[in-house]
Every structure is written in structure tokens, then in C-alpha cells.
N, C-alpha and C. Protein backbone atom coordinates (compact mmCIF):
# COMPACT_ATOMS: atom_id res chain seq x y z
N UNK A 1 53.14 21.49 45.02
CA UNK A 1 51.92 22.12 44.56
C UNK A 1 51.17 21.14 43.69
N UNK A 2 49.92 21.13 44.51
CA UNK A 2 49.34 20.08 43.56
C UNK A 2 47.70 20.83 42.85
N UNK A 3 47.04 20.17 41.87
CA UNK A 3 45.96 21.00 41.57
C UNK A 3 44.81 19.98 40.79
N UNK A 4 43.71 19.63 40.68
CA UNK A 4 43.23 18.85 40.80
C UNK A 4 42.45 19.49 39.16
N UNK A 5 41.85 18.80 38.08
CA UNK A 5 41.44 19.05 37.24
C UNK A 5 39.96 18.39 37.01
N UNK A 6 39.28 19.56 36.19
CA UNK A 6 37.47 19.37 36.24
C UNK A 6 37.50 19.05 34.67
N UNK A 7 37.67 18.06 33.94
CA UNK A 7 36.88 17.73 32.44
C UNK A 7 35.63 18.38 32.32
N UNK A 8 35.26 18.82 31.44
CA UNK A 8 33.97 19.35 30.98
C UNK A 8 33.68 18.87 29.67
N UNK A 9 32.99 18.39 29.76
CA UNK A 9 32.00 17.61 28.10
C UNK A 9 31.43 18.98 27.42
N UNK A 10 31.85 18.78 26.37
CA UNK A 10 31.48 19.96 25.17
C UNK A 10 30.04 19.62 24.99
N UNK A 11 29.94 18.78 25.10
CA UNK A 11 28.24 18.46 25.26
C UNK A 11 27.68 18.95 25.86
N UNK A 12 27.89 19.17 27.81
CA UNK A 12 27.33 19.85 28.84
C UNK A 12 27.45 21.33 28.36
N UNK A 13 28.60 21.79 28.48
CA UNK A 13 28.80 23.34 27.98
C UNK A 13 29.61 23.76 27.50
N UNK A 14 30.13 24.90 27.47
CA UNK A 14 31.00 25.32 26.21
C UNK A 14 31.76 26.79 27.46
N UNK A 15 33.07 26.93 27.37
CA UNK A 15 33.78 28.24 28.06
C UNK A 15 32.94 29.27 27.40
N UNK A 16 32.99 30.21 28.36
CA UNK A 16 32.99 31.84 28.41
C UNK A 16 33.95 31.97 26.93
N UNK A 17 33.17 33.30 26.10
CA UNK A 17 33.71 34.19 25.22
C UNK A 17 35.49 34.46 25.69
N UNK A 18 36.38 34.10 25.10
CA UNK A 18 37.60 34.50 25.65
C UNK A 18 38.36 33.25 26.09
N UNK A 19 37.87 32.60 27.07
CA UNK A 19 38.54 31.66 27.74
C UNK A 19 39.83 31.05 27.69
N UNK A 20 40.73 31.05 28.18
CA UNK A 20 41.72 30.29 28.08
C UNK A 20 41.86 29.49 28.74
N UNK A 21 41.97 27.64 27.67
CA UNK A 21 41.59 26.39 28.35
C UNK A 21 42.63 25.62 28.11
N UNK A 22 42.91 24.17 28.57
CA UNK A 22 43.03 23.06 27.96
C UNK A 22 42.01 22.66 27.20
N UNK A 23 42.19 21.91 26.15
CA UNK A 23 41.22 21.11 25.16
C UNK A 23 41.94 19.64 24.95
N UNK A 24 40.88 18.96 25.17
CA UNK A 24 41.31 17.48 24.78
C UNK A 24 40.62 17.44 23.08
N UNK A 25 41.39 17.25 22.39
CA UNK A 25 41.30 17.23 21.20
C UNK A 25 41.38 15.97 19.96
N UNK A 26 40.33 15.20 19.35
CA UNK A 26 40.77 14.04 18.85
C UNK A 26 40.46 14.29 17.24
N UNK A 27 41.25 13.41 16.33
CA UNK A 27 41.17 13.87 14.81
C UNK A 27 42.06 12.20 14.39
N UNK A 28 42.84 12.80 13.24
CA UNK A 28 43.80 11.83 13.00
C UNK A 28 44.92 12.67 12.02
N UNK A 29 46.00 12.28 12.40
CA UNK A 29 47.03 12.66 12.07
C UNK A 29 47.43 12.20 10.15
N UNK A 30 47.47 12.98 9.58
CA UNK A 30 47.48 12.68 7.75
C UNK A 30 48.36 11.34 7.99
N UNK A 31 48.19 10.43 6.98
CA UNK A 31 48.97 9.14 6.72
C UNK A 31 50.35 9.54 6.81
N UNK A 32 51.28 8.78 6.74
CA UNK A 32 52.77 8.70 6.65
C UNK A 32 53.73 7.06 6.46
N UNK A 33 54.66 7.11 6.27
CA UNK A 33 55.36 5.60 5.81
C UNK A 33 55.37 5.10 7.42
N UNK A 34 55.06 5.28 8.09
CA UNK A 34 55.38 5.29 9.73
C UNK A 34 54.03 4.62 10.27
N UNK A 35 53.00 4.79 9.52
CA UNK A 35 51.68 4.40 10.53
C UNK A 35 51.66 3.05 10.18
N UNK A 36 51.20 2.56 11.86
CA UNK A 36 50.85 0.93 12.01
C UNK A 36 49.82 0.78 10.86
N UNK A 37 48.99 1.54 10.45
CA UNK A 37 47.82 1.15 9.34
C UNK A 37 47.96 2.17 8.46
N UNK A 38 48.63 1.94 7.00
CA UNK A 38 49.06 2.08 6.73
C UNK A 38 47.97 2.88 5.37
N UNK A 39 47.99 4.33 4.96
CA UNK A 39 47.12 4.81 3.97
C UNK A 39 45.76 5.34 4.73
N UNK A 40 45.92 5.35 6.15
CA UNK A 40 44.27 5.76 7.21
C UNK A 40 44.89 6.94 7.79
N UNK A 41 46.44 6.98 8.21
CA UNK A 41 46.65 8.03 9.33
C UNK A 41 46.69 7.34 10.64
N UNK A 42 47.45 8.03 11.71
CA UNK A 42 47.41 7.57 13.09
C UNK A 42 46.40 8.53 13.96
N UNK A 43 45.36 8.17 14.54
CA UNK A 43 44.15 8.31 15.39
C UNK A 43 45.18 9.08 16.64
N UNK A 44 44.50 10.05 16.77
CA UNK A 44 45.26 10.26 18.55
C UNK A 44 43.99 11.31 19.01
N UNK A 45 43.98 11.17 20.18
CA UNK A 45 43.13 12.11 21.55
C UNK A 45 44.74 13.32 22.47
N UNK A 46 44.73 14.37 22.11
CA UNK A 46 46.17 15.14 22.97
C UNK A 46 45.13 16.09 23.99
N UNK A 47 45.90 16.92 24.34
CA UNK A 47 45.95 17.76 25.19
C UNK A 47 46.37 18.84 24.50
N UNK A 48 45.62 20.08 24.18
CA UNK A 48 46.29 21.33 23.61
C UNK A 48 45.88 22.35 24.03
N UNK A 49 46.84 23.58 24.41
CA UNK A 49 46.50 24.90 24.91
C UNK A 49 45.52 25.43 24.05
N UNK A 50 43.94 26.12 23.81
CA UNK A 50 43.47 26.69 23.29
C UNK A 50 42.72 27.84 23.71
N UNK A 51 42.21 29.21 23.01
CA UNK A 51 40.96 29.66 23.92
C UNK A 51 39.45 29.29 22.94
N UNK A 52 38.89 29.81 23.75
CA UNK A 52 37.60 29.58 23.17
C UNK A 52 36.52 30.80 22.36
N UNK A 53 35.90 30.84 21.28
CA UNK A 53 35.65 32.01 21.06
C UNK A 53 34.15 31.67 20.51
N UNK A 54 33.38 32.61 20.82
CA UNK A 54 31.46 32.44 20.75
C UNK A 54 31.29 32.60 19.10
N UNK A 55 31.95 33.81 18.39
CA UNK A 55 32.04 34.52 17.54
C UNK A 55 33.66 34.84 16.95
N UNK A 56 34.41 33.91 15.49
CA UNK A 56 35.46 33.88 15.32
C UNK A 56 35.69 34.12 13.88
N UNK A 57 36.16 35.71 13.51
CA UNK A 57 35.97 35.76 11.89
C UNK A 57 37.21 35.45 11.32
N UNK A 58 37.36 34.50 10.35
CA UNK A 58 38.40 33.83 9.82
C UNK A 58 38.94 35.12 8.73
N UNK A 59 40.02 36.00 9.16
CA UNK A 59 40.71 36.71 8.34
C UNK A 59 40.53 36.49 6.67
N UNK A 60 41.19 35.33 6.45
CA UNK A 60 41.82 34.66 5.18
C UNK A 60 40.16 35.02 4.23
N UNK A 61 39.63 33.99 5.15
CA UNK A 61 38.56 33.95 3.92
C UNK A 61 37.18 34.64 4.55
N UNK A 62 36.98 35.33 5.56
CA UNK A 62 36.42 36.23 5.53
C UNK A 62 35.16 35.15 6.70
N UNK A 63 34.97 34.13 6.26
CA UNK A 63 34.60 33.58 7.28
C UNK A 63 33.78 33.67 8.61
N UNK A 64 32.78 33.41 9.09
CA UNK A 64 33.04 33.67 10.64
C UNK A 64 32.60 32.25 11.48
N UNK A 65 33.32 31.89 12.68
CA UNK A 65 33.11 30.60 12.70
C UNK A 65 32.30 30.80 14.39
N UNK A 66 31.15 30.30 15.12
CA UNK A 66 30.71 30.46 15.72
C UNK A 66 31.02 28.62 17.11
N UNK A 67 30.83 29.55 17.95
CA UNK A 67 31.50 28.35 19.19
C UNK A 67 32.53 27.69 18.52
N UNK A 68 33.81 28.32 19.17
CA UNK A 68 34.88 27.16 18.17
C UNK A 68 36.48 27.06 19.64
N UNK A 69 36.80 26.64 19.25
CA UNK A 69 38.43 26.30 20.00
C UNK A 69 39.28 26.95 18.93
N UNK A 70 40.56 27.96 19.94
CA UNK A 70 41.54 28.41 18.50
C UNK A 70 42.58 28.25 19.13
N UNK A 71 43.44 27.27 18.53
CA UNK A 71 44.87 27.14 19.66
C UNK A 71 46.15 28.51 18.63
N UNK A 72 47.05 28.06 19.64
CA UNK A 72 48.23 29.47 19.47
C UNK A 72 48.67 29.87 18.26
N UNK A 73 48.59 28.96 17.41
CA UNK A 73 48.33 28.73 15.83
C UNK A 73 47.50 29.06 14.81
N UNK A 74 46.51 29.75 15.62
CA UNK A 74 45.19 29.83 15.04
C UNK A 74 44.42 28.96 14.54
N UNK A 75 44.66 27.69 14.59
CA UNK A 75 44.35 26.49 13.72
C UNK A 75 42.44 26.39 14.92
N UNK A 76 41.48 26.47 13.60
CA UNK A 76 40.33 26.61 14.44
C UNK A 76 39.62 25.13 14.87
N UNK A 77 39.43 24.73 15.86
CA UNK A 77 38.45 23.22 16.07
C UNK A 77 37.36 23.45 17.11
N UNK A 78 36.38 22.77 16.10
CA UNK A 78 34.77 22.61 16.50
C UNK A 78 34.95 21.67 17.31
N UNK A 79 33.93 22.25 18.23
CA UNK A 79 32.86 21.03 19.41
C UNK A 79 32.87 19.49 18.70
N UNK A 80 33.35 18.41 19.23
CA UNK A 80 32.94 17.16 19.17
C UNK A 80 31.84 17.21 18.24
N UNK A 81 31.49 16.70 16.93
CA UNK A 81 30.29 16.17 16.22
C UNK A 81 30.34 17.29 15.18
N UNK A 82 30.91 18.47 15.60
CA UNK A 82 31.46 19.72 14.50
C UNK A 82 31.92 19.04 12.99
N UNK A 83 31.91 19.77 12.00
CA UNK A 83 32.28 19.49 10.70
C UNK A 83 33.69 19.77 10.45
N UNK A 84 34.74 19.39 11.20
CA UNK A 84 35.92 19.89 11.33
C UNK A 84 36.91 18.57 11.20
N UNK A 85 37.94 18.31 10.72
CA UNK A 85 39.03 17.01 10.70
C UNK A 85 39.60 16.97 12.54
N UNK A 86 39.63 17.77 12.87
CA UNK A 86 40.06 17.46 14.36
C UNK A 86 38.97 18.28 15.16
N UNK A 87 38.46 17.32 16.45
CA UNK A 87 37.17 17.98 16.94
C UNK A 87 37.92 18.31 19.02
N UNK A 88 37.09 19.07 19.85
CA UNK A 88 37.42 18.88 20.82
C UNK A 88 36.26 17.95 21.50
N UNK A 89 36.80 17.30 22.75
CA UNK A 89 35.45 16.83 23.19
C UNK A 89 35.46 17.07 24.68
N UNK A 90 36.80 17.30 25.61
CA UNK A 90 36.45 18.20 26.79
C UNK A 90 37.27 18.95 26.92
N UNK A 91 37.10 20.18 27.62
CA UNK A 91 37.15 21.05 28.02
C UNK A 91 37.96 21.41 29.54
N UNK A 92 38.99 22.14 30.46
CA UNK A 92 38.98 22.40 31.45
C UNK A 92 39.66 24.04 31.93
N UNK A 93 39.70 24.86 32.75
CA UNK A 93 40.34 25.93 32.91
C UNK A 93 41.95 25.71 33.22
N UNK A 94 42.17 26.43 32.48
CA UNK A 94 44.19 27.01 33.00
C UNK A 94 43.79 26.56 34.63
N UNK A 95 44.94 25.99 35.25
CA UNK A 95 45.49 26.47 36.04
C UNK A 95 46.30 28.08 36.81
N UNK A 96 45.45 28.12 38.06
CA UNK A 96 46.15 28.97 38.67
C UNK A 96 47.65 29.14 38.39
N UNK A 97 48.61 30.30 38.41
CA UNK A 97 49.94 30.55 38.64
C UNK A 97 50.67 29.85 39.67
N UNK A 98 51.72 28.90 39.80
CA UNK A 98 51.96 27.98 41.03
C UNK A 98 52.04 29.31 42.00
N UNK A 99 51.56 29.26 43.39
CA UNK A 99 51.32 29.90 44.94
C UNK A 99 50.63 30.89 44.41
N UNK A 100 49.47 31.39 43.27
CA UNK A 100 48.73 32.51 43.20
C UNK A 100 46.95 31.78 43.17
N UNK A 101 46.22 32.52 43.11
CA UNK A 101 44.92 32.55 42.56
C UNK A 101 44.59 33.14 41.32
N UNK A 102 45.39 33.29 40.55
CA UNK A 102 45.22 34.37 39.60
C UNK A 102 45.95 33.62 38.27
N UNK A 103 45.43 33.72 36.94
CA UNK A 103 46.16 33.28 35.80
C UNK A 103 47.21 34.01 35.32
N UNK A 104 47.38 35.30 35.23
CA UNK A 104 48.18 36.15 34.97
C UNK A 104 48.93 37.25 35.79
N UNK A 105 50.12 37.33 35.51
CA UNK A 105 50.36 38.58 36.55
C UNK A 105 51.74 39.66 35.21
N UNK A 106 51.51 40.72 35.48
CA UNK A 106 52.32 41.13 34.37
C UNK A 106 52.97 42.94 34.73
N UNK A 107 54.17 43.30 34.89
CA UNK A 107 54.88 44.05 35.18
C UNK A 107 55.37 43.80 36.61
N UNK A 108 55.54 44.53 37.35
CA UNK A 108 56.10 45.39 38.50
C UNK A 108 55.72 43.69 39.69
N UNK A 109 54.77 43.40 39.39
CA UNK A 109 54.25 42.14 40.33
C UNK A 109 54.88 40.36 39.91
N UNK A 110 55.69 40.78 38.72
CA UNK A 110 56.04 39.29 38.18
C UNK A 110 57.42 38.90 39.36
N UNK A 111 57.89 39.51 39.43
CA UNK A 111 59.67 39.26 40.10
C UNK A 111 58.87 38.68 41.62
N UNK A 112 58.05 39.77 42.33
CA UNK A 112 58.11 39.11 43.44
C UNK A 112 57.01 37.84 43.87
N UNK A 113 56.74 37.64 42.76
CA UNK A 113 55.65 36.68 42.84
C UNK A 113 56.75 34.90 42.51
N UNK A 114 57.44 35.56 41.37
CA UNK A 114 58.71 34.09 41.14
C UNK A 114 59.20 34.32 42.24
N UNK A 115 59.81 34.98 43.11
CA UNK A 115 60.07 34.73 44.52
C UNK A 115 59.85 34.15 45.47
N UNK A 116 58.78 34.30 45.27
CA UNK A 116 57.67 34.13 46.61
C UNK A 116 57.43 32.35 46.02
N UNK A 117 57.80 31.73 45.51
CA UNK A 117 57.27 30.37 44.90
C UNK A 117 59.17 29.89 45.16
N UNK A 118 59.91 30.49 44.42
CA UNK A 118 60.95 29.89 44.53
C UNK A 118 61.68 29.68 46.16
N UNK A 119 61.00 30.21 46.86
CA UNK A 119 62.05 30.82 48.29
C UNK A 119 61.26 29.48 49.07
């Protein structure tokens, strides 16, 4: 099973209210005795499960944060150029379920669907 992936520039557009994406995500990781440069932090670009939300009210402090990325953590990151320590800059959809069209499947339909992939 193979599946082919669409990058989307946060620039071009932004997911649907809801969305559940990949996010390519770049920031820098707090300093440590470990970084090649030593007192800056280590720079990285990952890959992180997030969804996307138009309208996002931050519990804690009451907050509300508008077009944002919220991964499983809740940890919130702005669009590329956003005022945020870690920003996203593209975007792509979940993958289908391996042998489905569909992202989710849940009760009575899960068993024969792992079947139907494993057989």
C-alpha cells in the first residue's frame, strides 16, 4: 500500500475548521549541554500529528487563538510568520485507513475492516 502526499504552504491556505493533519513544523529546541552550538538551541523542521482550528479558546488563560495548529498535547502553533516559538509552514491530510477511503472507522466495522487488510 502505497499513498502519495500533497504539501500545502500555509501561505496558499489553511485546513477546514476541525481538520486532522500532518504539520511540518519548525522552531528550535531550548539549549542543552548536547547542542553543536552551544547557548542557541538545536534548529529542527519535524513532522507532527495536529488538527487545525479557525477559532481556539485557550482554557488556562482564557485566551482565544484564531487560525492555529493544536497537536495531541494541546501545545498551540501559528502559521509560519505567526508570533509563536515554533511555527508550521506546510500542511497535508491524514491518510486514508490502509485498504479504506475513509479516516475513521469505529465499533461493529473495526474487526472486519483489520481483516480485510490483514488476509
Amino acid at each position: 500500500m502505497k499513498t502519495t502526499v500533497e504539501w500545502i504552504s500555509v501561505d496558499e491556505r489553511l485546513p477546514h475548521d476541525g481538520a486532522a493533519v500532518c504539520a511540518a513544523v519548525t522552531g528550535r529546541y531550548p539549549p542543552d549541554e548536547y547542542d553543536p552550538e552551544p547557548g542557541e538551541g538545536l534548529e529542527f523542521w519535524l513532522v507532527l500529528p495536529m488538527y487545525f482550528r479557525t477559532v481556539h479558546p485557550v482554557e488556562e488563560t482564557g485566551e482565544i487563538v484564531e487560525n492555529c495548529f493544536v497537536d495531541p498535547d494541546y501545545v498551540v502553533r501559528l502559521p509560519f510568520g505567526g508570533e509563536s516559538d515554533e511555527t508550521v509552514t506546510h500542511w497535508t491530510a491524514l491518510p486514508c485507513l490502509p485498504g479504506t477511503d475513509v479516516h475513521q472507522i469505529l465499533g461493529e466495522g473495526v474487526r472486519p475492516a483489520l481483516h480485510a487488510v490483514r488476509s
